[in-house]
Protein backbone atom coordinates (compact mmCIF):
# COMPACT_ATOMS: atom_id res chain seq x y z
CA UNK A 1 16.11 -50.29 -17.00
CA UNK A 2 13.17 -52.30 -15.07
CA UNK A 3 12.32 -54.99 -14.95
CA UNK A 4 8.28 -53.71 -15.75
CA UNK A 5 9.80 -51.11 -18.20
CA UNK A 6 11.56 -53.90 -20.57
CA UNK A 7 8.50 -55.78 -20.54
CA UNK A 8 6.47 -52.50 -21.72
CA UNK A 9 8.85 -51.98 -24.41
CA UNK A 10 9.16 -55.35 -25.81
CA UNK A 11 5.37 -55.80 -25.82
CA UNK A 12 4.97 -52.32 -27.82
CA UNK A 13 7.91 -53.67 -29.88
CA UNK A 14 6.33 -57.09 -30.68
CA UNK A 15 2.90 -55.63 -31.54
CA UNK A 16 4.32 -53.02 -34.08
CA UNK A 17 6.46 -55.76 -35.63
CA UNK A 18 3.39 -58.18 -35.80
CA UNK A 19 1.48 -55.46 -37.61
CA UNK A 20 4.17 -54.30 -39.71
CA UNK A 21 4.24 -58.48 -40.86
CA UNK A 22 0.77 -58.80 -40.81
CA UNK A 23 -0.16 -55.12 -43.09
CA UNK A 24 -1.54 -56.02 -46.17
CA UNK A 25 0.36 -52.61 -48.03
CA UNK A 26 3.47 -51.67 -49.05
CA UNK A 27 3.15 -48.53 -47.63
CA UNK A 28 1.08 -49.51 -44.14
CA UNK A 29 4.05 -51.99 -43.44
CA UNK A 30 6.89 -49.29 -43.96
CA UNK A 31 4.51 -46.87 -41.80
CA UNK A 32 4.64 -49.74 -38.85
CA UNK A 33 7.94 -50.11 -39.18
CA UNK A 34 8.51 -46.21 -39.03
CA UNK A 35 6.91 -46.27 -35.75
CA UNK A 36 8.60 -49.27 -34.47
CA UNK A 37 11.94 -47.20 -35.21
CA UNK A 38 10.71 -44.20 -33.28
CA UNK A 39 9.86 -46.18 -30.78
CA UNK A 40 13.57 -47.69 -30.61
CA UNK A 41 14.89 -43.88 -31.10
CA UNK A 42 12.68 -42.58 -28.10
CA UNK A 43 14.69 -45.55 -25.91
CA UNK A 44 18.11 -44.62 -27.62
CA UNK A 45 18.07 -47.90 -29.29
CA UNK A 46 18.35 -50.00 -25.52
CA UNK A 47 15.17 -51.81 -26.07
CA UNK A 48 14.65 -55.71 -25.16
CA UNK A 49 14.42 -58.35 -27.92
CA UNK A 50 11.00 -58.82 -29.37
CA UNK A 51 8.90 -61.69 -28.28
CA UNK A 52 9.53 -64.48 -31.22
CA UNK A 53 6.45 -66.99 -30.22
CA UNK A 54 4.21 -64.16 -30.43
CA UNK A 55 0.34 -65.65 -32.77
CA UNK A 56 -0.85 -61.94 -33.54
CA UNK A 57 -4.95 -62.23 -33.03
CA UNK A 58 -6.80 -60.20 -36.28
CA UNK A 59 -5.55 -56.64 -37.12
CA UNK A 60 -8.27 -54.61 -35.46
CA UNK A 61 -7.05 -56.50 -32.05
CA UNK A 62 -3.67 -56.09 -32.88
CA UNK A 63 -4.25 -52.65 -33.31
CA UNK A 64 -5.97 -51.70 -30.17
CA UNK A 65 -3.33 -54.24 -28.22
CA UNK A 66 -0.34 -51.98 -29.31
CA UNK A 67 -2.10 -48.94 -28.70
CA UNK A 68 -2.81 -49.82 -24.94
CA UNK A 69 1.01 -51.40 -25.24
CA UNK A 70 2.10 -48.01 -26.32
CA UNK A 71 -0.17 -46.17 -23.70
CA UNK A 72 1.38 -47.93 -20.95
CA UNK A 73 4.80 -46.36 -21.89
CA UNK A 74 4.20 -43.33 -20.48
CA UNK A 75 4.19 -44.87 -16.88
CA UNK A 76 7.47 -46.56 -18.02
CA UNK A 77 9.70 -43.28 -18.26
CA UNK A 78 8.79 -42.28 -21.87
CA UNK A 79 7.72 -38.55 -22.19
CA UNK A 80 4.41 -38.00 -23.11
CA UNK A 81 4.30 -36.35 -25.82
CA UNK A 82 6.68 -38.93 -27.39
CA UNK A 83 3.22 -41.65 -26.50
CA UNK A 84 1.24 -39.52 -28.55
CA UNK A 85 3.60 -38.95 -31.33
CA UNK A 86 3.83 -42.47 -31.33
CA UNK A 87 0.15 -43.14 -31.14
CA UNK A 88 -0.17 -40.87 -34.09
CA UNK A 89 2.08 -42.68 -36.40
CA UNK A 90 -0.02 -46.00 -35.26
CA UNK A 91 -3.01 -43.99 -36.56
CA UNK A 92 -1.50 -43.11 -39.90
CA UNK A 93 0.08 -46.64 -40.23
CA UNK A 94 -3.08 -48.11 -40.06
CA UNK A 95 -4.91 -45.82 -42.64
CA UNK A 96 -2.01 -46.66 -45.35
CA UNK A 97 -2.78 -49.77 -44.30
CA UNK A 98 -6.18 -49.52 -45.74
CA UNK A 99 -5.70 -47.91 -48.36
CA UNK A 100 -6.57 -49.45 -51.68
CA UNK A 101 -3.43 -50.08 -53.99
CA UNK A 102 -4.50 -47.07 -56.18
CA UNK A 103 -5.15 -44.80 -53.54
CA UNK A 104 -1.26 -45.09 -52.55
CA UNK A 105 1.90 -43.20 -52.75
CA UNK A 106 1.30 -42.06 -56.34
CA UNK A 107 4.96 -40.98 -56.90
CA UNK A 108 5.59 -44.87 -57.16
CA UNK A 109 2.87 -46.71 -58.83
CA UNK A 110 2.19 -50.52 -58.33
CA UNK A 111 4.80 -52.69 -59.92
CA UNK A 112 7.58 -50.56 -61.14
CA UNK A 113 10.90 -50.11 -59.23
């Protein structure tokens, strides 16, 4: 892997992780970290640390940041089609995200296990 290429991937990485930290649902947090995992999958699992001293801006910038993050993968060996697949599960990710509490996975309701 390159140089440019581990840099790509650990940017895409940090940004997913920062708004799988940062969601404010259940559900929008597991759907970031979903996509983080395909993203790991799509490199067979050799992907560079994430970036630790990372301050994540507000969520809308985060968002667009790891979609441009994401979108730069494509020149970085990743197949295409896995960049939109990926995009797409940023997409969803972020609607759970915004979902209000009652509006969520209904098969398990807010505060029983």
């Amino acid at each position: 892997m390159l140089l440019a290429d581990a840099i790509a991937i650990a940017e895409a990485r940090t940004y997913l992780a920062a708004l799988a930290d940062t969601a404010t649902t259940l559900d929008g947090s597991l759907a970031y970290e979903l996509t983080l995992l395909s993203l790991d999958t799509a490199y067979a699992d050799d992907v560079p640390a994430l970036d630790n001293t990372f301050h994540p801006p507000d969520t809308a910038a985060l968002h667009a940041i790891a979609a441009a993050a994401i979108s730069t993968l494509a020149s970085h060996g990743l197949d295409p089609l896995q960049v939109e697949l990926l995009h797409a599960m940023l997409d969803d990710a972020r609607t759970q995200d915004r979902q209000p509490p009652d509006k969520q996975n209904p098969d398990h309701p807010q505060g029983e296990s």
